[in-house]
Structures are given as structure tokens and as C-alpha cells.
Protein backbone atom coordinates (compact mmCIF):
# COMPACT_ATOMS: atom_id res chain seq x y z
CA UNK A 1 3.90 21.07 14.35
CA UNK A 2 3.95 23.85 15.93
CA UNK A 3 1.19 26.13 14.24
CA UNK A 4 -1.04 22.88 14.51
CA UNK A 5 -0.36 22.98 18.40
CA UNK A 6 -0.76 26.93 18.69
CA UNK A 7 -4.02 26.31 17.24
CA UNK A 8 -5.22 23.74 19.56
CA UNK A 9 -3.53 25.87 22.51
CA UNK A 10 -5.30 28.61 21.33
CA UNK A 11 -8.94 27.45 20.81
CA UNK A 12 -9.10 25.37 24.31
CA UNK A 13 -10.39 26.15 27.45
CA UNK A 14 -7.92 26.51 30.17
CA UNK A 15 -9.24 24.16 32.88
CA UNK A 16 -9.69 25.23 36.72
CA UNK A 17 -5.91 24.69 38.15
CA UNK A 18 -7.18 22.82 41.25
CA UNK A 19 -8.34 20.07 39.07
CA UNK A 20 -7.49 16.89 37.14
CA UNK A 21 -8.92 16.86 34.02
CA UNK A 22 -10.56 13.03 33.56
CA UNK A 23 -10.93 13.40 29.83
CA UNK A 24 -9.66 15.33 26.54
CA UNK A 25 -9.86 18.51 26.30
CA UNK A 26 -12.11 20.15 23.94
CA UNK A 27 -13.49 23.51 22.74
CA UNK A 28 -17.28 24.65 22.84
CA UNK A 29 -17.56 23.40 19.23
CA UNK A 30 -15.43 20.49 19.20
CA UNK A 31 -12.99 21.28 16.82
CA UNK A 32 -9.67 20.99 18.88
CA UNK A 33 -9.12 18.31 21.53
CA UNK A 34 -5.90 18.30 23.98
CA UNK A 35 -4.39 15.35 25.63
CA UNK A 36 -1.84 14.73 27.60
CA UNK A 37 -0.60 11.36 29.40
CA UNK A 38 2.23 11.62 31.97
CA UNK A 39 4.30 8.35 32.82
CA UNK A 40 7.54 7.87 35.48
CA UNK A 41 9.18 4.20 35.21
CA UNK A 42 11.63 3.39 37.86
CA UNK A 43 14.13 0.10 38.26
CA UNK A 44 17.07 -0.61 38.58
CA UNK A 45 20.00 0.89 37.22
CA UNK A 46 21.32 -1.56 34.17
CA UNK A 47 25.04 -0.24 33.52
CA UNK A 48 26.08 -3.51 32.27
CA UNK A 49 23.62 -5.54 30.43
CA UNK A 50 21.72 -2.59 28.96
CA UNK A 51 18.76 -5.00 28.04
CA UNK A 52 16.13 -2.18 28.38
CA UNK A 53 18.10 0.56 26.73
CA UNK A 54 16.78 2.83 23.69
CA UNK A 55 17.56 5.67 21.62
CA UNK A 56 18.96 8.91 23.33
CA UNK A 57 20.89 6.50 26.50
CA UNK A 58 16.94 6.12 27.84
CA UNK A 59 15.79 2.79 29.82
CA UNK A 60 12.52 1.88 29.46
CA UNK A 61 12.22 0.76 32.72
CA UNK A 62 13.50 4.19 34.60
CA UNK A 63 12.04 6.99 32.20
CA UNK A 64 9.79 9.80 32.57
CA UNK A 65 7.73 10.73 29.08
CA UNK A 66 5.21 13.75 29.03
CA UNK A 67 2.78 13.23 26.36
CA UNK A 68 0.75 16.03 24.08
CA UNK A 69 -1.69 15.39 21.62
CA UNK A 70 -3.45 17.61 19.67
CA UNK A 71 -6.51 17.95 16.77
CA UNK A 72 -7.64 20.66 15.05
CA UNK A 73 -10.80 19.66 12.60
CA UNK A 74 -11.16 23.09 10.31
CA UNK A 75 -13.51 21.24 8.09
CA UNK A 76 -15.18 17.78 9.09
CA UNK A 77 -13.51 15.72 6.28
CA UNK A 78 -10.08 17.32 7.43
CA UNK A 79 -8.08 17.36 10.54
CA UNK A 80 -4.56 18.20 11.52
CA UNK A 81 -2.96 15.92 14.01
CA UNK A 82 0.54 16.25 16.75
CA UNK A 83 1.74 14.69 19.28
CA UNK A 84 5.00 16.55 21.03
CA UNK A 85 7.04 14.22 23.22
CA UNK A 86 9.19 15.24 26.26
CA UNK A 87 11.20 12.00 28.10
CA UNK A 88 13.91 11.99 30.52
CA UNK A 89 17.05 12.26 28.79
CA UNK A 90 15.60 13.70 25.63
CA UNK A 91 14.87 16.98 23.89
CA UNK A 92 11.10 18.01 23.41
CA UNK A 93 10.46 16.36 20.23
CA UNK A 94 7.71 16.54 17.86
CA UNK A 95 6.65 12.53 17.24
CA UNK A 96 3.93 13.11 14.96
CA UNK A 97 2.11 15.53 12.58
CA UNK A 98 -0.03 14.95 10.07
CA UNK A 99 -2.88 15.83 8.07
CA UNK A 100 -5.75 13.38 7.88
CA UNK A 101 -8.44 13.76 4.76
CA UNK A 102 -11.80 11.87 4.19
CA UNK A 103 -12.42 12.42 0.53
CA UNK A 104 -15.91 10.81 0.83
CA UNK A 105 -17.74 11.66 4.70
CA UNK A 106 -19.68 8.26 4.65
CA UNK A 107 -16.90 6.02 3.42
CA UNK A 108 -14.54 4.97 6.42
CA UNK A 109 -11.30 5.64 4.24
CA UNK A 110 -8.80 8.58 4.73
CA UNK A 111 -5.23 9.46 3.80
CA UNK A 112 -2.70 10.93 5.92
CA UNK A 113 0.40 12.96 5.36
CA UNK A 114 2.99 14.07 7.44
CA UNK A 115 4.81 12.15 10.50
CA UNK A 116 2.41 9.63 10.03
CA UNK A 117 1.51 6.01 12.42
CA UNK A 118 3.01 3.14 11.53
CA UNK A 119 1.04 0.21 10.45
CA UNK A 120 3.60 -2.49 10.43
CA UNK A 121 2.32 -4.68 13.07
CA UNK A 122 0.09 -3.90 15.90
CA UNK A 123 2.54 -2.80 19.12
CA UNK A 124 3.42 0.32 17.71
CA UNK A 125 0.18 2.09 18.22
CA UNK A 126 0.05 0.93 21.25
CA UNK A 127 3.30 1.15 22.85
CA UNK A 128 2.56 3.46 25.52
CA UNK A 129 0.58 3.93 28.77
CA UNK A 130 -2.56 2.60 29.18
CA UNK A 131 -2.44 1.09 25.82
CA UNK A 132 0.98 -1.05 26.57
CA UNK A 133 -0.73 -3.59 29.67
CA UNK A 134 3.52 -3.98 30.99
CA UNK A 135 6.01 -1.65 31.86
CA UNK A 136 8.77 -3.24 29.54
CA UNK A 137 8.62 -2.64 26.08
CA UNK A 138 8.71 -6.09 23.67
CA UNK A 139 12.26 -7.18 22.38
CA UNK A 140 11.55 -6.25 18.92
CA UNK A 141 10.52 -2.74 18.79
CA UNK A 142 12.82 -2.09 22.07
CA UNK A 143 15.86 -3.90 22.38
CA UNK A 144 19.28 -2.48 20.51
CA UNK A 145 20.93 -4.65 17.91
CA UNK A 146 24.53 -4.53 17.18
CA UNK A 147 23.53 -2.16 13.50
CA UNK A 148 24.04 1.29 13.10
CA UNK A 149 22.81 3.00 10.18
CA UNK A 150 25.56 5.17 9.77
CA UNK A 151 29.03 3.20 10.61
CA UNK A 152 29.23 -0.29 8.62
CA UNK A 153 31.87 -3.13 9.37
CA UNK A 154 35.18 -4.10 7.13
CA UNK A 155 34.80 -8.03 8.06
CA UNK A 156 32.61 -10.49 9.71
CA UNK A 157 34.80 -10.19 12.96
CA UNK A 158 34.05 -6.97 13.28
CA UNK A 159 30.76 -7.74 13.30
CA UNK A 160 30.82 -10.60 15.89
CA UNK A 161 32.95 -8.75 18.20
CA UNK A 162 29.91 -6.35 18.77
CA UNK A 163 27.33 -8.79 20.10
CA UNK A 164 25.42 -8.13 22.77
CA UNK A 165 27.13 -4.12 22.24
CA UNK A 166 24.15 -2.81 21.21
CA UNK A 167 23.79 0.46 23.49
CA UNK A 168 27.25 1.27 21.56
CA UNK A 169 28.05 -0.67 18.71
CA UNK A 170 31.28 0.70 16.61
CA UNK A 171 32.63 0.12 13.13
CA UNK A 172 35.29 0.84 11.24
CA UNK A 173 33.43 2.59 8.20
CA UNK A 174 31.14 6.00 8.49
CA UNK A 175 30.95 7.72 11.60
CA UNK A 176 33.23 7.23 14.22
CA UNK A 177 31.26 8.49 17.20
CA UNK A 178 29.73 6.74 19.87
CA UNK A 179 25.62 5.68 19.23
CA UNK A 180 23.00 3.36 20.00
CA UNK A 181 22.64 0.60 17.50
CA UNK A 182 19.01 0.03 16.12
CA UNK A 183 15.77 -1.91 17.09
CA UNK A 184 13.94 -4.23 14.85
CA UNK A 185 11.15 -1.97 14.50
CA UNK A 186 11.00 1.50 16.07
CA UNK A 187 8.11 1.75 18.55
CA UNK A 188 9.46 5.31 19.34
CA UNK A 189 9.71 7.11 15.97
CA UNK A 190 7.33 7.52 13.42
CA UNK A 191 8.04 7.85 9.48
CA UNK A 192 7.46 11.09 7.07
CA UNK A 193 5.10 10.05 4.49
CA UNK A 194 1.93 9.43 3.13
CA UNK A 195 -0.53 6.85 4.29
CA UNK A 196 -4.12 5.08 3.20
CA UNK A 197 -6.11 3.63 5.52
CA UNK A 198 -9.59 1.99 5.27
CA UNK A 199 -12.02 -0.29 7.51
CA UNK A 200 -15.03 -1.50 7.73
CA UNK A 201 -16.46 -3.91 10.96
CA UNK A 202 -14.66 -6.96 9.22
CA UNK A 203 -11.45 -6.00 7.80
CA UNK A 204 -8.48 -3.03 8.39
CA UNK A 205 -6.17 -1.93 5.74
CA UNK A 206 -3.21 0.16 5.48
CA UNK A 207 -0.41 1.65 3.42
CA UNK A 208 2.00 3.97 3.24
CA UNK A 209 5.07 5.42 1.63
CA UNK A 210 7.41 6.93 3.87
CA UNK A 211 11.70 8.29 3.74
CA UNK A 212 13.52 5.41 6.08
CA UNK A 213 12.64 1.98 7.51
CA UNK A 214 11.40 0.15 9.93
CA UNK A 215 14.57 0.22 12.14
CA UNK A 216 15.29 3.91 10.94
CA UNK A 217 12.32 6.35 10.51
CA UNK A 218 13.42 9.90 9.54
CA UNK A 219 12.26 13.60 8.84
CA UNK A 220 14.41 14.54 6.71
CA UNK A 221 16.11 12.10 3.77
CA UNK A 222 19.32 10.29 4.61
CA UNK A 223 19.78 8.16 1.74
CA UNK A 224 17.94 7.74 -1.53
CA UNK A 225 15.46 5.29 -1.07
CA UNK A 226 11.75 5.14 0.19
CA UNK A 227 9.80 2.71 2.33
CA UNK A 228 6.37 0.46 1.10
CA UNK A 229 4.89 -1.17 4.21
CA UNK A 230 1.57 -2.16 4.67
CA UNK A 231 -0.68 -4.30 7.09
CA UNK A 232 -5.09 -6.10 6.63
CA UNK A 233 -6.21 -7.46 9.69
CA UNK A 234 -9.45 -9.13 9.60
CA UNK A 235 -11.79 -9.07 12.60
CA UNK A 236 -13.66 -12.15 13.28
CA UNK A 237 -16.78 -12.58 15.90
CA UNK A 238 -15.67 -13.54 19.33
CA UNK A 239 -13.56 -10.49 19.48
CA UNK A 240 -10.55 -12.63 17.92
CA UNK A 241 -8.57 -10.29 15.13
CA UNK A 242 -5.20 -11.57 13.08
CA UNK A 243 -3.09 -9.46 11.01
CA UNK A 244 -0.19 -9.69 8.35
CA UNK A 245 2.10 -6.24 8.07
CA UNK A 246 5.31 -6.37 5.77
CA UNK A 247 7.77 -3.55 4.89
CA UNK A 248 10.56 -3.01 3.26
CA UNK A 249 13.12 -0.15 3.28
CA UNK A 250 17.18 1.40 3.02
CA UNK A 251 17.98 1.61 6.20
CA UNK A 252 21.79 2.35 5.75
CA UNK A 253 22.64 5.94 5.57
CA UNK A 254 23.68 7.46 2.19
CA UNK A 255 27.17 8.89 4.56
CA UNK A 256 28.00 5.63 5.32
CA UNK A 257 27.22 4.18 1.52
CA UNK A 258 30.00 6.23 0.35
CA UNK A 259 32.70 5.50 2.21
CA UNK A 260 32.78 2.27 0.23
CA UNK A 261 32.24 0.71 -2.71
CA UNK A 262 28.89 -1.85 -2.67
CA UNK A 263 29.70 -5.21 -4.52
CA UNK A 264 27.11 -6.57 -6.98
CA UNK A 265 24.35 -8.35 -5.58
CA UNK A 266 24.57 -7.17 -1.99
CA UNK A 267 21.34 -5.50 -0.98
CA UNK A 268 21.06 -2.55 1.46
CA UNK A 269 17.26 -2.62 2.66
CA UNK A 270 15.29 -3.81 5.29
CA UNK A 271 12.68 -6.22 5.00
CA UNK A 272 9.71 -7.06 7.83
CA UNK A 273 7.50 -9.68 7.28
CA UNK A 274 5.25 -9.98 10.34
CA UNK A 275 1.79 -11.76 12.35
CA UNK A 276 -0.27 -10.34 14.74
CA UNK A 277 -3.41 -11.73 16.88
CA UNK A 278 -5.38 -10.83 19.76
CA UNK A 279 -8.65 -12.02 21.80
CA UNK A 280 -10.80 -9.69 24.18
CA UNK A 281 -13.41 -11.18 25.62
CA UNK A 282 -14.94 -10.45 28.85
CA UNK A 283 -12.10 -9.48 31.66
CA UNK A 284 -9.18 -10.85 29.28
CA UNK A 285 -7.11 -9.86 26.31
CA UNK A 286 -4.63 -12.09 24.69
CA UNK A 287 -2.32 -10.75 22.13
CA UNK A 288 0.55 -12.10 20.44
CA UNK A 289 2.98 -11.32 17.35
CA UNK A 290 6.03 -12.97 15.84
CA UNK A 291 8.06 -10.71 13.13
CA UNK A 292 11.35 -12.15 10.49
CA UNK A 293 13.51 -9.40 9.95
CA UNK A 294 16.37 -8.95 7.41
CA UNK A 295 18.80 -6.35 6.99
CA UNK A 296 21.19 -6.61 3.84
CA UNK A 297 24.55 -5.62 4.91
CA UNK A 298 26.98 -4.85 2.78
CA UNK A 299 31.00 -5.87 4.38
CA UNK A 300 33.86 -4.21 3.17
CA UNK A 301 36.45 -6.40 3.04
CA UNK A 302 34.45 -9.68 2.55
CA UNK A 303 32.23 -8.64 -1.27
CA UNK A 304 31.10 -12.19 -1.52
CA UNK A 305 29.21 -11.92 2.03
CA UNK A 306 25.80 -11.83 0.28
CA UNK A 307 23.23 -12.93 2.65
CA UNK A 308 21.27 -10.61 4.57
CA UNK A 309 21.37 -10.98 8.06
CA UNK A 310 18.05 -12.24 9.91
CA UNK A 311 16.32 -11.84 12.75
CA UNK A 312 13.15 -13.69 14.70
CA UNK A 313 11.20 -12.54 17.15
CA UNK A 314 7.80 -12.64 18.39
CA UNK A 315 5.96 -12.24 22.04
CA UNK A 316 2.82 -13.36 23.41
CA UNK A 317 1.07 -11.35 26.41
CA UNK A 318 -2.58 -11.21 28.66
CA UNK A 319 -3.97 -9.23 30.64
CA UNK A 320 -6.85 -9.88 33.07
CA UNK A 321 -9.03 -7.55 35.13
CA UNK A 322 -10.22 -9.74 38.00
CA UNK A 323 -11.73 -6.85 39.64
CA UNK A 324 -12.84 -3.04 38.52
CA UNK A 325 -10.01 -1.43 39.78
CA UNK A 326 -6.94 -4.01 39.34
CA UNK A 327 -5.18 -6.45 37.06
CA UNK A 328 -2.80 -8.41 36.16
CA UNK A 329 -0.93 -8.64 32.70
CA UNK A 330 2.15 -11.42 31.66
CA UNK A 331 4.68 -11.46 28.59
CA UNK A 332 7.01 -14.05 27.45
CA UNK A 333 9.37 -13.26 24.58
CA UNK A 334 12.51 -14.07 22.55
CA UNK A 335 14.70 -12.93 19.73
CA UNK A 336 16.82 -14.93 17.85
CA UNK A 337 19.58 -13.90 14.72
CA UNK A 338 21.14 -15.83 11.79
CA UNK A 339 24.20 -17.42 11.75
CA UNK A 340 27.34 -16.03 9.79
CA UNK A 341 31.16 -17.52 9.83
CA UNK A 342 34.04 -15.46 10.15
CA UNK A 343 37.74 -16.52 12.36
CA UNK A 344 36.50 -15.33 15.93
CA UNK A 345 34.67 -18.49 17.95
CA UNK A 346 36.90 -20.98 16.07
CA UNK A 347 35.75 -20.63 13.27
CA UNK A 348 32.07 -21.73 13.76
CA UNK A 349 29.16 -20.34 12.74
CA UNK A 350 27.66 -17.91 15.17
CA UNK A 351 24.75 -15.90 15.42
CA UNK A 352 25.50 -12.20 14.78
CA UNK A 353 24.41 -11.06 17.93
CA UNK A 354 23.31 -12.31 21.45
CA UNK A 355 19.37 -13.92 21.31
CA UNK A 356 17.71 -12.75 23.84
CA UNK A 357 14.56 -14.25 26.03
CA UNK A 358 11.93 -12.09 28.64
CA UNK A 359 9.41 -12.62 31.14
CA UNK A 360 7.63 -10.13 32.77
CA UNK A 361 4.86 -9.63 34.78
CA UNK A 362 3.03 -6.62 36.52
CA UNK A 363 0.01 -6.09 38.96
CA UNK A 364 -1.97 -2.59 38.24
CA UNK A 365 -4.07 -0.98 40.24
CA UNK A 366 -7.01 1.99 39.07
CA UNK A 367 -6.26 4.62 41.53
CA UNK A 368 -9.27 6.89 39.62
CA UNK A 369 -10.16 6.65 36.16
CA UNK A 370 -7.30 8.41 35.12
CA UNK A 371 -4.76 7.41 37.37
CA UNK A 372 -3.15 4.07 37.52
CA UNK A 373 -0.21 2.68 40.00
CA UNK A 374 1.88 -0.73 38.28
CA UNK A 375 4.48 -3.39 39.85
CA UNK A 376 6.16 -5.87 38.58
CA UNK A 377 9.33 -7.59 37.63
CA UNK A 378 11.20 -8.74 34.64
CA UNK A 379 13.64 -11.24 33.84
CA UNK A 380 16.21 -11.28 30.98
CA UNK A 381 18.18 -14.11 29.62
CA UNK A 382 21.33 -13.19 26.43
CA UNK A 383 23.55 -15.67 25.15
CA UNK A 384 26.72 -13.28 25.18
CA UNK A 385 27.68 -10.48 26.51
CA UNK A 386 29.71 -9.17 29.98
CA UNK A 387 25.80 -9.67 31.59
CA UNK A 388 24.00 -12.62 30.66
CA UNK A 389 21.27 -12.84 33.45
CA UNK A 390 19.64 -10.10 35.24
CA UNK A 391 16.18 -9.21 36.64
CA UNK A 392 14.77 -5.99 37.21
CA UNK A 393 11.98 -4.86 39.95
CA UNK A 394 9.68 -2.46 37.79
CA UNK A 395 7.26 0.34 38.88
CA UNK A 396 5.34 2.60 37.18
CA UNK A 397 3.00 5.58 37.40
CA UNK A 398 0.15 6.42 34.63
CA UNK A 399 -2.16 9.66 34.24
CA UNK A 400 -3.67 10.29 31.37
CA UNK A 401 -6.60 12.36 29.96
């Protein structure tokens, strides 16, 4: 990343320091763009429920995230692409970089490698600023399961007795420090790869091969196995599009593999099957997507506990600008898990962790073109856990160019 960056440091114009810029940056010839979007979230604190947390103890709803992008075009069938990310209670981290290649100018087809975007449903290239109408982030590519990729349980108890633990889930196998279980699908990670992509004003296609999985993307390998996903969305007139995505991937770390032994016929991987629609027309946009998750996990102690665990989710959101300057955006969402059967709650058969339900809704208003000012609150409903209710106040501030 950071030659790529250099270079597009290098080759841009350094604006006047008593301005804004309202747009990318670019040099006299075009060949390197910079932009930047800078976002501050604040709520309340959540020290008990931890329904907004993520990865590295952040909350979605009180973060501040400093945004770089970068392209250098040396040749205009090739570019080289970054994005370095900077958030509150994170390191700078580089989220993407990746080399993009045309083979043919005229076709609209191209092949990335690198840190690559994601293409299993549609969120994910979306899930920030502008781009993301809220200021929550949707249960599935947000909210923290009870799995961790490197620590694996001996029984189904010791499962169950981490629902609605998510922010920090422990097992008895692998590590033995204290980490963050995993989303559904990482909105704030991208995969190391290769990917195809090709569209036309009808139909979008994409594929790629990347290290880890949905829940897990990596940099560098942690177990032995790759990732296929791939999504085709077809654009019909009206401005309605719908889209299938699917992926499938080992998401348990090799470390925690070995620390015991896997019984015949108990899978490992991850598998994502998922939907996707939206509708612009005029001063609306409706979107919605619904995902089925799996994750086969293999339990010490218990070698004829087969079945992968599932998961359901889905959301459906609007926005509507009633006038040039604000708006007004909804979501409603759940997530629901498979049941499994092991002594703790009599007996029965529970789900493996807490489902979870959302509502949220935020007003926006255009400050300039560039600058936007959101508020809004969001209610959150779990079936277990020390917090079960709890509602958060959200604001938010957006610049972007």
C-alpha cells in the first residue's frame, strides 16, 4: 500500500489550506485521484448490552473513522487502488489494495488483485458515509456472534453459556485470550485475492478467490483453505435491481484445528447464501437483503454434533429526500440462529445465541455539498443476555470529498 499511496501523495496538488476541497483530488493529467471522507458517531455508552460493538472494542454508534483513498492509472487499462483506514480505537490500517486490469479497453470487464471488494451481497460496498443512509450498521455485517475463529468449544454447554457474549466470547480450546467473536459477514475487512468483475446496463457479475471467509477475511493465511464467492444482479427498468451472492469458506483458524482432533463428517467452512434488492426512483430508495448463514463447527467432546450451525438475517431500509438539502432514512431488522440441545435450559432445544431485532431511524441534513449533519435513534430488542432492551440516541457528522 504504501508505494501506491506515495505515488498518489506525490503526483497531487496540495490544495490552498484555507479551503475545503468539494471533490477528489486529482493531478493535471488525471492519473492519481485522492479522497478522503471524515466521520464522528456519538451515543450512548453501551457497557452492557454491547449491541453495536465491532472488531478492535469499537461501537458503531460512538466512532471516529478517517478515510483515504487513492488511484494511480500508469496505463489506461491499469490502475492501482488503496484505501488506508484510521478509527477511534484502532491502528492506521491499510483496508484495501489492489490492482485493477482491463484486458480489452471497450469491454466493461476487469480483474482485480490484491485486498480486493467484496461482492457477497450489496451492504458491503456501501457501508460507510454517504453511501450507508443510517448511522447503525445492519445486524449481519455488524453485530458479534458468540464464534471465534481461533478458540472452539468442548460441549454444547459451552456453547450456550456464551449467548448474547459476543463482544467476548471464550472457549476452552485454542487461544485463551480475551476477543471479539465474529459477524456474519465483515462489512469492515476486505479479503486478499483475486477477483472478476463484468457489467453491462442489464446485468453485474462477480467472482473471486480470496484466503478466509466471509466472517474472517485475512492478509496473510491462517488455515489451509480458500474462499469462492460470487454475486449477478440484474438491473431492470424502473430503477428496480435484485441480486443473488453466495460464498463459501474455512473460517476456523488452522491454531485452533490442532488442538483437536476433527471427527468424520464434521465440516469447518462457512457458507452464505444471500438476496439483495433495491428501487430508486425519484426522491426515494428502497433496499432490502435477507442472508442464511452456516458455520460448521466442529465440538470436542460431542463428535456426533454434525450439523452446522445457522443463522438468518435480513433488513429492509428507505430513504427519502423531501427537500434538496434534508432527508429522512428508516431500517427494520432481525437475526435469528438454529437450535441445538445440550443439558443447560432443561434440556430444550435452544438457539445458539440471542436473536436479535432493530429499528432505527435518522433525519439528515446537507450542510454544503460535502458536509452532512444526521440524528436519530435506534432501538434494540435480544432474547438473552444481562441487557435485553435498550435504545440509543445517535448523531453523526459526514465530510467527504
Amino acid at each position: 500500500m504504501r508505494p501506491v499511496l506515495v505515488c498518489v501523495l506525490l503526483l497531487l496538488p496540495v490544495p490552498a489550506a484555507a479551503q475545503l476541497p468539494d471533490h477528489p483530488i486529482s493531478n493535471d493529467n488525471g492519473t492519481a485521484t485522492l479522497g478522503a471522507e471524515v466521520s464522528g458517531s456519538l451515543s450512548r455508552r453501551d457497557n452492557a448490552g454491547f449491541f453495536n460493538y465491532t472488531d478492535y472494542d469499537n461501537d458503531a454508534l460512538r466512532m471516529a473513522r478517517l478515510r483515504l483513498t487513492g488511484e494511480w492509472r500508469p496505463h489506461a487499462q491499469l490502475s492501482f487502488l488503496s484505501e488506508l483506514r484510521a478509527g477511534t480505537n484502532s491502528n492506521v490500517e491499510l483496508a484495501a489494495l489492489f490492482a485493477r486490469w482491463r484486458p480489452v479497453a471497450r469491454w466493461n470487464f476487469d480483474v482485480q488483485a490484491g485486498r480486493v471488494p467484496p461482492v457477497i451481497g450489496a451492504f458491503a460496498r456501501r457501508a460507510y458515509g454517504r453511501d450507508n443512509p443510517l448511522v447503525g450498521i445492519p445486524l449481519a455485517y455488524q453485530y458479534l456472534t458468540s464464534l471465534r475463529p481461533d478458540a472452539l468449544p468442548a460441549t454444547v454447554d459451552d456453547l450456550l453459556r456464551m449467548r448474547a457474549r459476543g463482544w467476548r466470547p471464550s472457549y476452552p480450546i485454542g487461544a485463551n485470550t480475551d476477543t471479539p467473536g465474529l459477524a456474519l459477514v465483515s462489512a469492515f475487512h476486505w479479503d486478499t485475492g483475486v477477483e472478476a468483475h463484468w457489467s453491462n446496463d442489464r446485468v453485474d457479475l462477480a467472482a473471486a478467490l480470496t484466503r478466509g471467509a466471509p466472517a474472517r477475511p485475512v492478509i496473510k493465511e491462517t488455515n489451509h483453505g480458500l474462499q469462492w464467492s460470487g454475486r449477478a444482479a440484474v438491473m431492470f427498468p424502473a430503477g428496480f435491481t435484485a441480486g443473488v451472492s453466495g460464498a463459501r469458506g474455512q473460517w476456523i483458524d488452522q491454531s485452533a484445528l490442532d488442538a483437536r482432533p476433527i471427527a468424520a463428517g464434521v465440516s469447518t467452512t462457512q457458507t452464505v447464501v444471500g438476496t439483495d434488492a433495491s428501487f430508486e426512483r425519484g426522491h426515494w430508495i428502497v433496499r432490502a437483503e435477507a442472508m442464511h448463514v452456516t458455520f460448521g463447527l466442529p465440538v470436542a467432546n460431542e463428535p456426533s454434533f454434525t450439523k452446522p450451525l445457522a443463522a438468518d438475517t435480513g433488513f429492509v431500509e428507505s430513504r427519502y429526500r423531501f427537500l434538496s438539502r434534508w432527508q429522512v432514512a428508516a431500517r427494520a431488522e432481525w437475526l435469528t440462529f438454529s437450535d441445538v440441545q445440550g443439558t443447560l435450559f432443561g434440556g430444550a432445544a435452544t438457539p445458539w445465541d440471542a436473536p436479535v431485532r432493530r429499528l432505527e431511524g435518522t433525519a439528515g441534513f446537507r450542510v454544503t455539498r460535502t458536509i452532512e449533519l444526521r440524528g436519530g435513534y435506534q432501538y434494540n430488542w435480544r432474547d438473552g443476555g444481562r441487557v435485553r432492551k435498550l435504545g440509543f440516541p445517535t448523531l453523526q457528522f459526514l465530510y467527504w470529498f
